[in-house]
Protein backbone atom coordinates (compact mmCIF):
# COMPACT_ATOMS: atom_id res chain seq x y z
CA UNK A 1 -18.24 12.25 2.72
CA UNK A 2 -14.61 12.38 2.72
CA UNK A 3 -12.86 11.31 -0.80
CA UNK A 4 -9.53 10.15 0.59
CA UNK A 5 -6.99 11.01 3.63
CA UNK A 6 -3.62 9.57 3.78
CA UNK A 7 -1.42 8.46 7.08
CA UNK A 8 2.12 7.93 6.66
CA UNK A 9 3.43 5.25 8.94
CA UNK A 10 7.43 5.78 9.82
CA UNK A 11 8.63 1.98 8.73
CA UNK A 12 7.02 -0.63 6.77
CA UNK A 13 6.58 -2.45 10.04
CA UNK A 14 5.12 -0.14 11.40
CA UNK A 15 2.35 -0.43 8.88
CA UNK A 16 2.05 -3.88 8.50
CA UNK A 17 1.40 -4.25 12.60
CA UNK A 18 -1.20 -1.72 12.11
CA UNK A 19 -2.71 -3.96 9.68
CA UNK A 20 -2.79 -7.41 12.03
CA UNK A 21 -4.02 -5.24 14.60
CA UNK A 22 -6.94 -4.43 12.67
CA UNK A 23 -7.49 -7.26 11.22
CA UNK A 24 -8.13 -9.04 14.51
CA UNK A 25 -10.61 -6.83 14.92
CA UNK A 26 -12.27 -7.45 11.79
CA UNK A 27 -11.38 -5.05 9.65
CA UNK A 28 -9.55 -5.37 6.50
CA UNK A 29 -7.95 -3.35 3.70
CA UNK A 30 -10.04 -3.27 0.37
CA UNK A 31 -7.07 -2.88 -2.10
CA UNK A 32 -3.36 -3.15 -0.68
CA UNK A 33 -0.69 -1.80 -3.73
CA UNK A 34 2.45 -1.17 -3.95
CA UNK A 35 2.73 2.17 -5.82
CA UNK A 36 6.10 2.23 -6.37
CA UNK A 37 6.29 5.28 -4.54
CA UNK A 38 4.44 4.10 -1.21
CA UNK A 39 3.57 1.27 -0.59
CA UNK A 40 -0.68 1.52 0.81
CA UNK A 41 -2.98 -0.14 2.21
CA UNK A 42 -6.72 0.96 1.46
CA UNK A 43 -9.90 0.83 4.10
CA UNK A 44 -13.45 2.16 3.79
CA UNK A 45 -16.07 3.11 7.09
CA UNK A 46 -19.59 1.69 6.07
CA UNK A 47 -19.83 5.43 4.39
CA UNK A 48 -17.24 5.06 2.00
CA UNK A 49 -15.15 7.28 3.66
CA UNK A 50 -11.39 5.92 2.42
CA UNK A 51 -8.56 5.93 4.32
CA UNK A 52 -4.80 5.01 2.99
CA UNK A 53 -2.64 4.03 5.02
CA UNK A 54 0.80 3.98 3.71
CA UNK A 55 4.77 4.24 3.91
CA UNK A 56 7.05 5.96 1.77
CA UNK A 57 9.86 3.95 -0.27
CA UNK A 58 12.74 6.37 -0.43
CA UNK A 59 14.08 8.24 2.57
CA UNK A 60 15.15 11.55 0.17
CA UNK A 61 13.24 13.76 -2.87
CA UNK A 62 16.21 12.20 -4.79
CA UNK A 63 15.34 9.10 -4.65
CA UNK A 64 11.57 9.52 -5.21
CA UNK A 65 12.49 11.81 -7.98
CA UNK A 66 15.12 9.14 -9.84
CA UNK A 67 12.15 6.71 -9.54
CA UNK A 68 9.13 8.82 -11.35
CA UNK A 69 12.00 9.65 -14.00
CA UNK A 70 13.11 5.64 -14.91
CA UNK A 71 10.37 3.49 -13.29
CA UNK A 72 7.07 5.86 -13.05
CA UNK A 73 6.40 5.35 -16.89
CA UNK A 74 6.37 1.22 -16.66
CA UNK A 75 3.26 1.30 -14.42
CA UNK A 76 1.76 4.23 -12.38
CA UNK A 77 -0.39 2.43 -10.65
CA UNK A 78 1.03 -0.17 -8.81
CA UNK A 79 0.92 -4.03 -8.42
CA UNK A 80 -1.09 -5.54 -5.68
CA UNK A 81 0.21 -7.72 -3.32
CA UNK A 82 -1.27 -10.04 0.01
CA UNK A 83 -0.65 -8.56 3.12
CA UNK A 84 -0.95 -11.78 5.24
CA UNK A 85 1.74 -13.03 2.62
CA UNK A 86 4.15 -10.31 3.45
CA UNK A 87 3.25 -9.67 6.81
CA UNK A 88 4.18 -13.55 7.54
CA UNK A 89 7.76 -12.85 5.82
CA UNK A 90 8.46 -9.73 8.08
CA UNK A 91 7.23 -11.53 11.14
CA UNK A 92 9.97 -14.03 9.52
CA UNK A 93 12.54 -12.05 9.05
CA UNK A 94 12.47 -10.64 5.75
CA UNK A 95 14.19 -7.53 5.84
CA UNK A 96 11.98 -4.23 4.98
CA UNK A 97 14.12 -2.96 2.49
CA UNK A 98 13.87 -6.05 0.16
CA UNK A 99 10.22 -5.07 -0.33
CA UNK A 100 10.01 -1.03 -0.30
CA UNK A 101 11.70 -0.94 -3.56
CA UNK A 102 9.46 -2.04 -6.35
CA UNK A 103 11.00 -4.51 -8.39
CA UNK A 104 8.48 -5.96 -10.72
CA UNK A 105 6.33 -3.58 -12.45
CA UNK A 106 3.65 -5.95 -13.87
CA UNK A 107 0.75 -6.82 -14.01
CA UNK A 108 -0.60 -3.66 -13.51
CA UNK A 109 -3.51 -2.94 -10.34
CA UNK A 110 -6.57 -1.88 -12.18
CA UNK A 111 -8.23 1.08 -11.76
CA UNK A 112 -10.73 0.32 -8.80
CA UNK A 113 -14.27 1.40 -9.58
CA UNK A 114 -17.05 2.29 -7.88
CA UNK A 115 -16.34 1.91 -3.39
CA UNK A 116 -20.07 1.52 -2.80
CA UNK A 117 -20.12 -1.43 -5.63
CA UNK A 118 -17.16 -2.67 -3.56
CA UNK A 119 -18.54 -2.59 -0.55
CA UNK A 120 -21.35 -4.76 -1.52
């Protein structure tokens, strides 16, 4: 099967509308993280075919660059966060840019392990 294939979404809204919409129909993300450098949502097909969704933080190299040299060492994984949580502040009016760039570092995701374990 397929490892891993990545959509980029063109605003954070954009993404998290995708999510509700699939959500009311059932399906959900199995790890959403914010890299850091995206911010990605995770889903698996009964196969464990894996699909990340996703939106970048920075709008130019420069700024993606400036963040793997100062932040990329504090945690290169991400930190999770709830998606109905955030989604319900957007839908509220939080403003996309107060969440695109990271500003806690801790604690950091774990590694996730084995999908089909997951998937259980």
């Amino acid at each position: 099967g397929v490892d891993h294939v990545g959509y980029t979404y063109e605003s954070l809204g954009d993404l998290f509308e995708n999510y509700a919409r699939l959500k009311n129909h059932g399906i959900s993300p199995y790890w959403t993280i914010h890299h850091g450098i995206t911010i990605s949502m995770y889903y698996a097909d009964p196969d464990c075919n894996q699909m990340e969704f996703q939106v970048d933080c920075f709008d130019t190299s420069e700024g993606a660059t400036k963040f793997f040299s100062e932040k990329w060492d504090a945690n290169p994984i991400g930190v999770e966060f709830d998606a109905d949580d955030l989604l319900a502040k957007m839908r509220a009016g939080m403003s996309e840019s107060s969440f695109l760039v990271r500003q806690v570092h801790e604690p950091v995701s774990p590694l996730r392990g084995n999908l089909a374990e997951m998937l259980k």
